[in-house]
PDB file of N, CA and C in Angstrom:
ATOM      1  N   UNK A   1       0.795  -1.186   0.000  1.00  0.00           N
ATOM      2  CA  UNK A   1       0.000   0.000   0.000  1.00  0.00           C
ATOM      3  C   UNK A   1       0.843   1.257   0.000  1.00  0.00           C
ATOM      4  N   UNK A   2       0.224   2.320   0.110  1.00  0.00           N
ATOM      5  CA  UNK A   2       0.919   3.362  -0.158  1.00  0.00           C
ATOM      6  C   UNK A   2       1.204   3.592   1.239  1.00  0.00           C
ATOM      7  N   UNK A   3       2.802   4.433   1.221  1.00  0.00           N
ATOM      8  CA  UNK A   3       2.782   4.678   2.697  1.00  0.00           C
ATOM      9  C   UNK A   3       3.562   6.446   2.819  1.00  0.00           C
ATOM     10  N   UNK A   4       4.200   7.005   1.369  1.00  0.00           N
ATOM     11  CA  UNK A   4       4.330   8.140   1.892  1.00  0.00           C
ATOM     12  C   UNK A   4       3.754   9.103   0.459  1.00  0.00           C
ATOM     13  N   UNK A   5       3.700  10.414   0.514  1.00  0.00           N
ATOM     14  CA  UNK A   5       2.923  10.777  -0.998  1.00  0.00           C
ATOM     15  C   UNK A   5       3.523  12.495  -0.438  1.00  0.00           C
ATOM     16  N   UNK A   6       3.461  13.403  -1.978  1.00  0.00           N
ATOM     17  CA  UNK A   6       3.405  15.035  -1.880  1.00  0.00           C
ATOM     18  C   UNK A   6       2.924  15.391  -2.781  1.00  0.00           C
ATOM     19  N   UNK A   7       2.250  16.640  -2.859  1.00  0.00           N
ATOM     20  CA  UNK A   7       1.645  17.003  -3.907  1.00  0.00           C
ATOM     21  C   UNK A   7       2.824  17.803  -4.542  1.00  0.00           C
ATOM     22  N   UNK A   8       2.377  18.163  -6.039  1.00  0.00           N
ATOM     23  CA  UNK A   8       3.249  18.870  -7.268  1.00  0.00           C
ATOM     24  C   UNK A   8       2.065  19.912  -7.369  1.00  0.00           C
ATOM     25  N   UNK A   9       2.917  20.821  -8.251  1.00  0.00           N
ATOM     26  CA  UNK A   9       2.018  22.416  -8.091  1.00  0.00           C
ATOM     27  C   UNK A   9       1.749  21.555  -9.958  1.00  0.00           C
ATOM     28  N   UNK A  10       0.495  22.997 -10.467  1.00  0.00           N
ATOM     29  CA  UNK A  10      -0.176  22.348 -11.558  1.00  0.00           C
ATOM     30  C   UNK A  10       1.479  22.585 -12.897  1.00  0.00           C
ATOM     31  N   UNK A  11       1.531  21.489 -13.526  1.00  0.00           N
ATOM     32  CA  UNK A  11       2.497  22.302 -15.165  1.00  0.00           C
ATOM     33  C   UNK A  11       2.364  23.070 -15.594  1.00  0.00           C
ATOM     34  N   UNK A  12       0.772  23.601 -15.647  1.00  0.00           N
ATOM     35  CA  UNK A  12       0.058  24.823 -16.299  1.00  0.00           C
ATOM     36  C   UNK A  12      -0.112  25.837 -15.047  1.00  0.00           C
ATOM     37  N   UNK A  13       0.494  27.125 -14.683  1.00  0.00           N
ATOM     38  CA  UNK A  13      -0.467  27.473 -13.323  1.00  0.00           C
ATOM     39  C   UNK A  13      -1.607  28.565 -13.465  1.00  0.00           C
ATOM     40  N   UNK A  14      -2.380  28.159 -14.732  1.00  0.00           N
ATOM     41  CA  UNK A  14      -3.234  28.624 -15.385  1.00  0.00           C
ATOM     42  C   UNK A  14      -4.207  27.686 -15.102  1.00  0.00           C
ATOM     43  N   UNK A  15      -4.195  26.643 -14.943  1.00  0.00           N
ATOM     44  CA  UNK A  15      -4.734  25.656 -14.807  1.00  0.00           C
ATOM     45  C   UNK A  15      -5.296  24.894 -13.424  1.00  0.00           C
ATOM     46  N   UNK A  16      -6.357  25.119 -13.057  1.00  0.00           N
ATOM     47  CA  UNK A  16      -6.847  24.755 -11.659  1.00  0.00           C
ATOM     48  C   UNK A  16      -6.509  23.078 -11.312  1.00  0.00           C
ATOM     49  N   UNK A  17      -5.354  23.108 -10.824  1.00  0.00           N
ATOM     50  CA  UNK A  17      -4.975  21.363 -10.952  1.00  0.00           C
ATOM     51  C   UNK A  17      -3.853  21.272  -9.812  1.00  0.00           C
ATOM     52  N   UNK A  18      -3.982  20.204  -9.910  1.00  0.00           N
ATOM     53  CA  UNK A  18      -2.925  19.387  -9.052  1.00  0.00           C
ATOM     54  C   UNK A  18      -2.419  18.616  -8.839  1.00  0.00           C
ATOM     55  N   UNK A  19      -1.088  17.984  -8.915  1.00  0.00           N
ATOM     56  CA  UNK A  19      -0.937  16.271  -8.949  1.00  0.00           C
ATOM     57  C   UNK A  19      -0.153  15.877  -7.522  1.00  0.00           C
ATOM     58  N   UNK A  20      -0.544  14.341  -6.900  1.00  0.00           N
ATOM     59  CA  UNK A  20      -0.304  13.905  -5.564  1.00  0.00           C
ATOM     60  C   UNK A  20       0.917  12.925  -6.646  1.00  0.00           C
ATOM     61  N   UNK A  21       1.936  12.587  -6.301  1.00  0.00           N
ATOM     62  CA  UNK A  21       2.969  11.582  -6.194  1.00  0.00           C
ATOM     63  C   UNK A  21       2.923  10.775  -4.631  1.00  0.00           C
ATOM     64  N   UNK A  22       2.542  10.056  -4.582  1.00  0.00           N
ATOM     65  CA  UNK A  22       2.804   8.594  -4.120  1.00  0.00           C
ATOM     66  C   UNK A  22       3.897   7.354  -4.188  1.00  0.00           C
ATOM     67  N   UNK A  23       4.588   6.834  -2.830  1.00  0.00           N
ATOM     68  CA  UNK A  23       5.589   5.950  -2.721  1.00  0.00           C
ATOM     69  C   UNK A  23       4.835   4.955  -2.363  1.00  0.00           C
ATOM     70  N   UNK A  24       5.228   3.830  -2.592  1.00  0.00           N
ATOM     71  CA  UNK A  24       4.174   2.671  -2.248  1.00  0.00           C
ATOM     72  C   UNK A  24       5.611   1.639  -1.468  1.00  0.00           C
ATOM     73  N   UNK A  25       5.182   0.698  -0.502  1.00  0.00           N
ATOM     74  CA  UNK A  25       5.886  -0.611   0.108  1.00  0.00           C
ATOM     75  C   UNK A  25       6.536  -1.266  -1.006  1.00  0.00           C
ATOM     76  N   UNK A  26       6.008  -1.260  -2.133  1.00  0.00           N
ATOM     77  CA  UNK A  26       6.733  -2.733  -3.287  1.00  0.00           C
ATOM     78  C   UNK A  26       7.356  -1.181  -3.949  1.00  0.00           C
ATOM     79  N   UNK A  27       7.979   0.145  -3.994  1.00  0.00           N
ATOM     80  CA  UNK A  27       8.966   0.497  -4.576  1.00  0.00           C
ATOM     81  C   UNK A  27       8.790   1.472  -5.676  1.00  0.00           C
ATOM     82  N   UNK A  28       7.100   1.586  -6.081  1.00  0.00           N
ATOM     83  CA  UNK A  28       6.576   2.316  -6.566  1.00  0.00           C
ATOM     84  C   UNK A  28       6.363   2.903  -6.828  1.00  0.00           C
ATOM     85  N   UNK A  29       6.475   4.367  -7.744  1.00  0.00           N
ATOM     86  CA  UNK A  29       5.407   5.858  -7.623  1.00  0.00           C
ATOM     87  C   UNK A  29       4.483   5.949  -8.308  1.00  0.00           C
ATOM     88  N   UNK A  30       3.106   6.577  -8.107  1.00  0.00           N
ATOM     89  CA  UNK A  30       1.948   6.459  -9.009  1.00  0.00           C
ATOM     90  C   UNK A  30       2.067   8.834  -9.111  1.00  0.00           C
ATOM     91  N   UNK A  31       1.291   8.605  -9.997  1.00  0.00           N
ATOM     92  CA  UNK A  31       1.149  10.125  -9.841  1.00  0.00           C
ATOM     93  C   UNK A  31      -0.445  10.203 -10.112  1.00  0.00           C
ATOM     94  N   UNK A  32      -1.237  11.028  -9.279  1.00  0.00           N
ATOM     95  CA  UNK A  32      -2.609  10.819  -8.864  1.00  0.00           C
ATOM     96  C   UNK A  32      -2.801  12.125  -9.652  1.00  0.00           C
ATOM     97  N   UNK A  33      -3.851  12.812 -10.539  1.00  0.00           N
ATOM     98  CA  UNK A  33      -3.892  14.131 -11.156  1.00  0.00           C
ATOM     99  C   UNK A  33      -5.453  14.776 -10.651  1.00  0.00           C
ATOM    100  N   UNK A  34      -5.363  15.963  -9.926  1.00  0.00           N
ATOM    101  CA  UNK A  34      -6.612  16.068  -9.184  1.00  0.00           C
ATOM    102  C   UNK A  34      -7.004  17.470 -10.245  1.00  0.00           C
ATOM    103  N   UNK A  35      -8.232  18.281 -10.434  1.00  0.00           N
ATOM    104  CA  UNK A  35      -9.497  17.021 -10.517  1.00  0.00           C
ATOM    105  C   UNK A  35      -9.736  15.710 -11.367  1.00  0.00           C
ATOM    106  N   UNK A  36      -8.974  15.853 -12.403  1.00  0.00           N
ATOM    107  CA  UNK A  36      -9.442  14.656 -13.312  1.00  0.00           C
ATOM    108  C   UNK A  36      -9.623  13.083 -12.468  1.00  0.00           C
ATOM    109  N   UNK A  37      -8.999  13.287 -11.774  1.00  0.00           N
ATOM    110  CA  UNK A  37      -8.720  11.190 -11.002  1.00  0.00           C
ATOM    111  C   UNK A  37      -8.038  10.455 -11.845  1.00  0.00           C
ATOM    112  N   UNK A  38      -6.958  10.720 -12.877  1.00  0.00           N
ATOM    113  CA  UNK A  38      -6.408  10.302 -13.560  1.00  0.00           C
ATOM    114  C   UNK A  38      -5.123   9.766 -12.105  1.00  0.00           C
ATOM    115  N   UNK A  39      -4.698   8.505 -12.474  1.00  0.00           N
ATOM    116  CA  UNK A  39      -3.996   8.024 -11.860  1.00  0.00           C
ATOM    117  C   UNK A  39      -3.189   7.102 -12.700  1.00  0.00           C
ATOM    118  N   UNK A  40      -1.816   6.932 -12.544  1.00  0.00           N
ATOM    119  CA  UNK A  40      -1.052   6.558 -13.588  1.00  0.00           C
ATOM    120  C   UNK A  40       0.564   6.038 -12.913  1.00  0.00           C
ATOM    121  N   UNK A  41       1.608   5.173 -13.061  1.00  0.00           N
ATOM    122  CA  UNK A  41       2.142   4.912 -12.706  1.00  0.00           C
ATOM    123  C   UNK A  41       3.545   5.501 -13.306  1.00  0.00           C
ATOM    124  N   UNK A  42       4.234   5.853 -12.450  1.00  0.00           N
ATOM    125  CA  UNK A  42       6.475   6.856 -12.676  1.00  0.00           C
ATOM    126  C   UNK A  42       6.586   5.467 -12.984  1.00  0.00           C
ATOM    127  N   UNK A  43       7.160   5.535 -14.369  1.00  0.00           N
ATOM    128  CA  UNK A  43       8.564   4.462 -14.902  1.00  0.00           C
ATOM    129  C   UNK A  43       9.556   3.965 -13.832  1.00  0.00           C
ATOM    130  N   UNK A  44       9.912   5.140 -13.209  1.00  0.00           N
ATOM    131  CA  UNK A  44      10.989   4.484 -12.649  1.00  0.00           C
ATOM    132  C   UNK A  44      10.320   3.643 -11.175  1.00  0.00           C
ATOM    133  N   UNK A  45      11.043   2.803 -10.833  1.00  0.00           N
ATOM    134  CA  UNK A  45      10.768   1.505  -9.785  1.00  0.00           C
ATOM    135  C   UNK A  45      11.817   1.625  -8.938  1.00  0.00           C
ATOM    136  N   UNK A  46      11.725   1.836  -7.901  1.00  0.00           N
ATOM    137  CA  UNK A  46      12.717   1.671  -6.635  1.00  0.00           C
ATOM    138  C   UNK A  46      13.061   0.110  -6.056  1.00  0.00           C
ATOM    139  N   UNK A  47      13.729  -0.209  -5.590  1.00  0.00           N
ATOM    140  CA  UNK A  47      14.089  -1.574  -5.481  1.00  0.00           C
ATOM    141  C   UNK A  47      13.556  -2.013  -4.436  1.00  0.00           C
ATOM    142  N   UNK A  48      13.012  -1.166  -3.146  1.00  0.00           N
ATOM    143  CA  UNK A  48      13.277  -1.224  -2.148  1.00  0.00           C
ATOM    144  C   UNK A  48      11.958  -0.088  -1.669  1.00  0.00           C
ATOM    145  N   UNK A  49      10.763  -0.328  -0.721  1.00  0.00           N
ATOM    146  CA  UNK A  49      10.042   0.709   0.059  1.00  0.00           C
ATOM    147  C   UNK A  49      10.134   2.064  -0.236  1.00  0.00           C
ATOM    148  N   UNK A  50       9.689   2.738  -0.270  1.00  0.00           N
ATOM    149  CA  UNK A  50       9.566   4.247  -0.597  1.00  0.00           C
ATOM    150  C   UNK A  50       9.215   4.784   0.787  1.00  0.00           C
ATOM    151  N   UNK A  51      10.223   4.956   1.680  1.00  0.00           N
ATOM    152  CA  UNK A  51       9.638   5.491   2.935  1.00  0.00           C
ATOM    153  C   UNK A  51       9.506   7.071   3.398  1.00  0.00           C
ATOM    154  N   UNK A  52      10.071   7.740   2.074  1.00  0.00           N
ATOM    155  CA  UNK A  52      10.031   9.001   2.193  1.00  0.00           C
ATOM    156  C   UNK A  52       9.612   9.670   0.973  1.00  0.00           C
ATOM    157  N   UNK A  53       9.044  11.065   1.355  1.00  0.00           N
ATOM    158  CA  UNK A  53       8.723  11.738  -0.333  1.00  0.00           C
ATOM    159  C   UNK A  53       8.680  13.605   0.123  1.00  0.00           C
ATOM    160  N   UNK A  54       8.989  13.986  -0.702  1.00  0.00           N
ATOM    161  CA  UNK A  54       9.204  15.454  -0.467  1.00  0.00           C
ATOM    162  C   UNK A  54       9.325  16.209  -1.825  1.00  0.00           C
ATOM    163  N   UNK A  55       8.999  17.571  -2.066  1.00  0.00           N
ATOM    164  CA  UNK A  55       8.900  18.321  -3.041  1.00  0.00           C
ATOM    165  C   UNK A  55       9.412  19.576  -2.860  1.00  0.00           C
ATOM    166  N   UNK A  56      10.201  20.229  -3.560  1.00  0.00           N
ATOM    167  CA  UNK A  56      10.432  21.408  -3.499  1.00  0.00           C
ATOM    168  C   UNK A  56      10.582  22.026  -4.859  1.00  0.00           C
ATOM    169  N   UNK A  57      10.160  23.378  -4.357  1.00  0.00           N
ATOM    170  CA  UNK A  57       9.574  24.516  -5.436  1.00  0.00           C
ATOM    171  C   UNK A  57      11.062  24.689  -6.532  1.00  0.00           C
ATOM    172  N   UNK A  58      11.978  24.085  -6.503  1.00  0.00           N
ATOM    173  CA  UNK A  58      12.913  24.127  -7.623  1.00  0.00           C
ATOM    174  C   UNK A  58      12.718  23.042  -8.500  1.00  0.00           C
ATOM    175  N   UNK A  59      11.571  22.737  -9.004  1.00  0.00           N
ATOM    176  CA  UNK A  59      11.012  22.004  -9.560  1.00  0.00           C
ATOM    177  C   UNK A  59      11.462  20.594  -9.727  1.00  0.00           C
ATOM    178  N   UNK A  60      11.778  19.796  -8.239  1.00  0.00           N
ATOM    179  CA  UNK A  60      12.066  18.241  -8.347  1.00  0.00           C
ATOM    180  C   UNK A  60      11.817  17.728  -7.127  1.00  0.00           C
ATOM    181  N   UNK A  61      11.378  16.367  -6.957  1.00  0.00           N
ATOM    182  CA  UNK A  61      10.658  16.202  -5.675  1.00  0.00           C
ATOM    183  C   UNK A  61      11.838  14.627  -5.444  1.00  0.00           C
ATOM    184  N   UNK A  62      11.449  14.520  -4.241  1.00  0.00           N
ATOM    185  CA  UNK A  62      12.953  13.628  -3.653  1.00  0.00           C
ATOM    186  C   UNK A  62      12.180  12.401  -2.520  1.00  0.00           C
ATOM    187  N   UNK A  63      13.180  10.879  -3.210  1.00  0.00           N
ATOM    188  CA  UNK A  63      12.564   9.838  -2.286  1.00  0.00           C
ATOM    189  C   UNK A  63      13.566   9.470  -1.844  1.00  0.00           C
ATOM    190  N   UNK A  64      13.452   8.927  -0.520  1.00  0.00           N
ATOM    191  CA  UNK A  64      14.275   7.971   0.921  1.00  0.00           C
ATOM    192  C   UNK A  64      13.644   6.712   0.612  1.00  0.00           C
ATOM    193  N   UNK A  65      14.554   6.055   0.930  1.00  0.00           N
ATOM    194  CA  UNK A  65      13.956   4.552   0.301  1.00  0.00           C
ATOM    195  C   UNK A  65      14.977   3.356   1.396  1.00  0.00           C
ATOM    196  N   UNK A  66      14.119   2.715   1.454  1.00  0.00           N
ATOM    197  CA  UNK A  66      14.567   1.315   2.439  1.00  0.00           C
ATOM    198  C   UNK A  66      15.633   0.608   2.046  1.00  0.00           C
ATOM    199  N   UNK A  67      16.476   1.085   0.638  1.00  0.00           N
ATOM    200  CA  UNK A  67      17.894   0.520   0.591  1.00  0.00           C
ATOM    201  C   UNK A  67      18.989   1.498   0.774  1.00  0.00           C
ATOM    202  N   UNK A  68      18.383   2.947   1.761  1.00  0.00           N
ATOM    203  CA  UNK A  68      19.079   3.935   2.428  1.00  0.00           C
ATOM    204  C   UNK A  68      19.831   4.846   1.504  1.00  0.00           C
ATOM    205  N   UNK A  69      19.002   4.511   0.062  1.00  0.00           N
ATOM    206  CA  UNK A  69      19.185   5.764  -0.814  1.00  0.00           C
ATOM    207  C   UNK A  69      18.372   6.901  -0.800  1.00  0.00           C
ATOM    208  N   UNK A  70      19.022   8.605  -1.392  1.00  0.00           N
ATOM    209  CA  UNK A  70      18.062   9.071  -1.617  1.00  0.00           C
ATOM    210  C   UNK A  70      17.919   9.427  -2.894  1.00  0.00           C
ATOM    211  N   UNK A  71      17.006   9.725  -3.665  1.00  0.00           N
ATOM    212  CA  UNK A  71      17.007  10.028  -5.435  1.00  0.00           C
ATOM    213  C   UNK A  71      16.314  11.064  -5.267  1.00  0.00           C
ATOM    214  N   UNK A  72      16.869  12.176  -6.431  1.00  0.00           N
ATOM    215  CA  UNK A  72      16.015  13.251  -7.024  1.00  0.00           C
ATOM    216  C   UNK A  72      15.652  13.136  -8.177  1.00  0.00           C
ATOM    217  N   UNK A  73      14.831  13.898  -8.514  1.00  0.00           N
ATOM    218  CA  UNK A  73      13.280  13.422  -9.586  1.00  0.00           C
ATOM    219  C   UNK A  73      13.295  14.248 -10.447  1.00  0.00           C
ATOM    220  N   UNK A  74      13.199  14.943 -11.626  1.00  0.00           N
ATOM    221  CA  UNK A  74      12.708  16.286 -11.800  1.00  0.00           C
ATOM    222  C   UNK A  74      10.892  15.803 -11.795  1.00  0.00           C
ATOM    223  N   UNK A  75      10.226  16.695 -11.097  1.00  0.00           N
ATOM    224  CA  UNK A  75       8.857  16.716 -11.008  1.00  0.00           C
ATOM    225  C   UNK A  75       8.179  17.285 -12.053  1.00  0.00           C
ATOM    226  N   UNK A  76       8.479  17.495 -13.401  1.00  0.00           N
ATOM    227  CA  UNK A  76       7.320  17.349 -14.329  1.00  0.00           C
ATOM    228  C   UNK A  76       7.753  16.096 -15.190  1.00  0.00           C
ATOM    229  N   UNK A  77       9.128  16.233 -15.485  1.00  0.00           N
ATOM    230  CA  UNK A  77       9.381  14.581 -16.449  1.00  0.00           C
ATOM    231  C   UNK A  77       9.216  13.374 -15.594  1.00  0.00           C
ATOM    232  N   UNK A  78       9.326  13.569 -14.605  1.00  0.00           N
ATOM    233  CA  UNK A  78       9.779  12.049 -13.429  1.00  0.00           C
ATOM    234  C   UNK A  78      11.585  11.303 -13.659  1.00  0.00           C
ATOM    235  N   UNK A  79      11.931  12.190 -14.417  1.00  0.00           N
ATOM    236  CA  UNK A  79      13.645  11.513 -14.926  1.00  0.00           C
ATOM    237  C   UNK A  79      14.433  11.414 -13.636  1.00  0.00           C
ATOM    238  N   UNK A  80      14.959  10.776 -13.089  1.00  0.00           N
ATOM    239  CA  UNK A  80      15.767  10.456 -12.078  1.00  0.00           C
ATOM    240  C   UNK A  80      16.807  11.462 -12.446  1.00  0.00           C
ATOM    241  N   UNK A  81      17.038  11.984 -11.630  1.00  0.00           N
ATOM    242  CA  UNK A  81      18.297  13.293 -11.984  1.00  0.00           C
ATOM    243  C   UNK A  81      19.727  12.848 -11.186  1.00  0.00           C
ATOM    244  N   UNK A  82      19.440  12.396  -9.837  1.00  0.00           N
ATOM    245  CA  UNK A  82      20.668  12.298  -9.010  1.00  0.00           C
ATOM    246  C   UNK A  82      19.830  11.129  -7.974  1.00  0.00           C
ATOM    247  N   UNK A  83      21.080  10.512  -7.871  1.00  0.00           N
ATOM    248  CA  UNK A  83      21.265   9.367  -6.450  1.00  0.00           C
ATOM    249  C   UNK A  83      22.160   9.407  -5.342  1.00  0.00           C
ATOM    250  N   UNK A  84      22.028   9.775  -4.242  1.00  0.00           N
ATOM    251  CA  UNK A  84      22.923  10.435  -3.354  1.00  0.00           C
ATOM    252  C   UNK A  84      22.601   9.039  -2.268  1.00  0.00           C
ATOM    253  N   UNK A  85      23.998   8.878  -1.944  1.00  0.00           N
ATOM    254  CA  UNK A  85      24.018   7.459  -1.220  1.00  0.00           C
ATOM    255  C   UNK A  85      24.995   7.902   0.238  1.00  0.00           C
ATOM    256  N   UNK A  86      25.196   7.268   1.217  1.00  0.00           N
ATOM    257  CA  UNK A  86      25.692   7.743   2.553  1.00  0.00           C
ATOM    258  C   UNK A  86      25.114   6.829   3.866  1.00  0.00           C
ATOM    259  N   UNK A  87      23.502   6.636   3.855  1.00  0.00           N
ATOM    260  CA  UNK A  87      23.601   6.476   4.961  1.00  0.00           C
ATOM    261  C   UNK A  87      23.310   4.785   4.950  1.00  0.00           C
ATOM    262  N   UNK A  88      23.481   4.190   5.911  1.00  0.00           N
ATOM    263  CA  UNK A  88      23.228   2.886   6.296  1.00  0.00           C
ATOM    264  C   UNK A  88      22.189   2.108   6.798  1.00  0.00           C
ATOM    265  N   UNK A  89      20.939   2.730   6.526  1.00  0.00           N
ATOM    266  CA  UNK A  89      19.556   2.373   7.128  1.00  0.00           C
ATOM    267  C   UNK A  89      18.684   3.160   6.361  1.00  0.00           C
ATOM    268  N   UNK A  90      17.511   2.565   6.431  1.00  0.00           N
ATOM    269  CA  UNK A  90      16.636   3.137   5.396  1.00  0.00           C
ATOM    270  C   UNK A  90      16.357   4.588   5.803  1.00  0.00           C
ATOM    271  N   UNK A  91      16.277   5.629   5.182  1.00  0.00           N
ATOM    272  CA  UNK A  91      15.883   6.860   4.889  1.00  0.00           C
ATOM    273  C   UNK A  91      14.841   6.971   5.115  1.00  0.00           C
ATOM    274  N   UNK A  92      14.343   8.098   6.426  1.00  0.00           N
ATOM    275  CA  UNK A  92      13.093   7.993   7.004  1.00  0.00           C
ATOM    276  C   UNK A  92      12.527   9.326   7.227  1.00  0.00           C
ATOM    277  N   UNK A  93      13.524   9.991   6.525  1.00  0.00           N
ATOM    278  CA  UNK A  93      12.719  11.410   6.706  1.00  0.00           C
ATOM    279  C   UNK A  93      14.001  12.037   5.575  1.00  0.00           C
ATOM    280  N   UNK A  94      13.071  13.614   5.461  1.00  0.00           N
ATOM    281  CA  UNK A  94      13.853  14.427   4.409  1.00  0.00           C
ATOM    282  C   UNK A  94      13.028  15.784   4.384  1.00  0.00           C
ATOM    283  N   UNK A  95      13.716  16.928   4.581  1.00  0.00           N
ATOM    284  CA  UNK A  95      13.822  17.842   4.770  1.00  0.00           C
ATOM    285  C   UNK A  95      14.586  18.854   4.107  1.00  0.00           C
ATOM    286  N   UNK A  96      14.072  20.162   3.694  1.00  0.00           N
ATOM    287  CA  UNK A  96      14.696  21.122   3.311  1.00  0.00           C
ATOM    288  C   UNK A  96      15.140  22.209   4.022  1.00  0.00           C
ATOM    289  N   UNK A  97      16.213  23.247   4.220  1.00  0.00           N
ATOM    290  CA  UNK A  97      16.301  24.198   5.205  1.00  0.00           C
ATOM    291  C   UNK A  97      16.969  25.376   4.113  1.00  0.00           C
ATOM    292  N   UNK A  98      15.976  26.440   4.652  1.00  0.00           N
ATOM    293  CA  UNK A  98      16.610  27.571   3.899  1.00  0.00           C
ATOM    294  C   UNK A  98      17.631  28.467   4.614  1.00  0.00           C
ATOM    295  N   UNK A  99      18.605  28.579   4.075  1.00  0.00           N
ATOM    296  CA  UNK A  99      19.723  29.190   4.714  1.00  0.00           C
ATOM    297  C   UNK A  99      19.819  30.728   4.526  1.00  0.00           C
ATOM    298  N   UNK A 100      21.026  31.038   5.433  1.00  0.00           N
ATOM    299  CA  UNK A 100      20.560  33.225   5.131  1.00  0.00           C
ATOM    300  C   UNK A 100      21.058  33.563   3.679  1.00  0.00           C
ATOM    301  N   UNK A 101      21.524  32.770   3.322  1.00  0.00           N
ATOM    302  CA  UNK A 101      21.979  33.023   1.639  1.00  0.00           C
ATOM    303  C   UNK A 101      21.013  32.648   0.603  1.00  0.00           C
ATOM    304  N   UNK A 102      19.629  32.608   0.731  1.00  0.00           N
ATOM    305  CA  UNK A 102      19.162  32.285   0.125  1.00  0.00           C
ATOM    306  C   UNK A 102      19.013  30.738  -0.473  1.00  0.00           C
ATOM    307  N   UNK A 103      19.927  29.877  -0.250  1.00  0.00           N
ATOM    308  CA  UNK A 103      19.785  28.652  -1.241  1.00  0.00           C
ATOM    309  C   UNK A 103      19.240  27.637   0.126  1.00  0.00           C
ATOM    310  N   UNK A 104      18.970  26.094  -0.402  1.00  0.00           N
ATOM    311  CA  UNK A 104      18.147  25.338   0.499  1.00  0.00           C
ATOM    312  C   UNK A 104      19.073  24.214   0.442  1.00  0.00           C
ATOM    313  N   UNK A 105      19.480  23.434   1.647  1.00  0.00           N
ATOM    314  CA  UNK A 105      20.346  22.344   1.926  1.00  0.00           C
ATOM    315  C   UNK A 105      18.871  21.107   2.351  1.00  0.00           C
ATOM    316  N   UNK A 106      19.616  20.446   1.312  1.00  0.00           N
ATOM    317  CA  UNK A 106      18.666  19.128   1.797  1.00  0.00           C
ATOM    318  C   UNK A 106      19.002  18.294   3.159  1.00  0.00           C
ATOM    319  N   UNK A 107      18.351  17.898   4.552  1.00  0.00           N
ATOM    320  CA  UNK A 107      18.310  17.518   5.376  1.00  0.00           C
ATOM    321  C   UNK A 107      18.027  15.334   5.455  1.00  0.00           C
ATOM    322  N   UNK A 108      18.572  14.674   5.362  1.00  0.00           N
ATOM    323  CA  UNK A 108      17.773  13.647   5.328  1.00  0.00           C
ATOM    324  C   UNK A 108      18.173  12.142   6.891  1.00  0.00           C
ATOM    325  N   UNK A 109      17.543  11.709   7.058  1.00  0.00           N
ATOM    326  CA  UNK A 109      17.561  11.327   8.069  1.00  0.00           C
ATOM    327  C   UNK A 109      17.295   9.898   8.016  1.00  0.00           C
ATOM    328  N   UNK A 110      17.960   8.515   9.120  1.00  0.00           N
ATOM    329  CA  UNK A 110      17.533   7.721   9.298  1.00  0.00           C
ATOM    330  C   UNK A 110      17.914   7.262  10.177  1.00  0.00           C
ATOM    331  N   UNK A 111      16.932   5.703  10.821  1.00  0.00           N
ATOM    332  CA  UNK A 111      17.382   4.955  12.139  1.00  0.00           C
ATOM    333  C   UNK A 111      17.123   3.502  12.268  1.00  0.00           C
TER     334      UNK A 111
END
């Protein structure tokens, strides 16, 4: 089942819309498109739980995953952009922090 999800702002922002991305237990992402109810499944497949999901407004949204990777996305193609590897336990949280310089350090966490 699904266990973590974020919403994406619309492609169009002309356009009264919205899409939910969803991580599922078997490794999954679906992308849910609100209002239509169009629901549809990301190419790419994680090997491993999707225990984390997060989005940020620089247009790419980011999963923690139970083989203690984390991947970035770009959030309108779904193209896997980067795989950032480090920690030793599944990835259970993820976080952004904006710093006084303006730019945002990704935070990610596990136990």
């Amino acid at each position: 089942g699904v266990r973590v999800g974020c919403v994406l702002p619309p492609s169009d922002p002309d356009i009264d819309s919205y899409r939910i991305v969803t991580g599922n237990q078997g490794g999954g992402l679906w992308e849910f498109s609100v209002p239509s109810g169009s629901l549809k499944p990301i190419e790419f497949q994680h090997d491993h739980a999707v225990t984390a999901l997060l989005y940020s407004e620089m247009g790419i949204y980011i999963t923690g995953c139970k083989d203690s990777m984390v991947r970035i996305f770009d959030a309108s193609t779904h193209v896997l952009k980067a795989t950032l590897k480090g920690h030793e336990k599944p990835v259970t949280s993820l976080a952004l922090v904006s710093v006084s310089d303006g730019t945002e350090h990704l935070v990610t966490g596990s136990w």
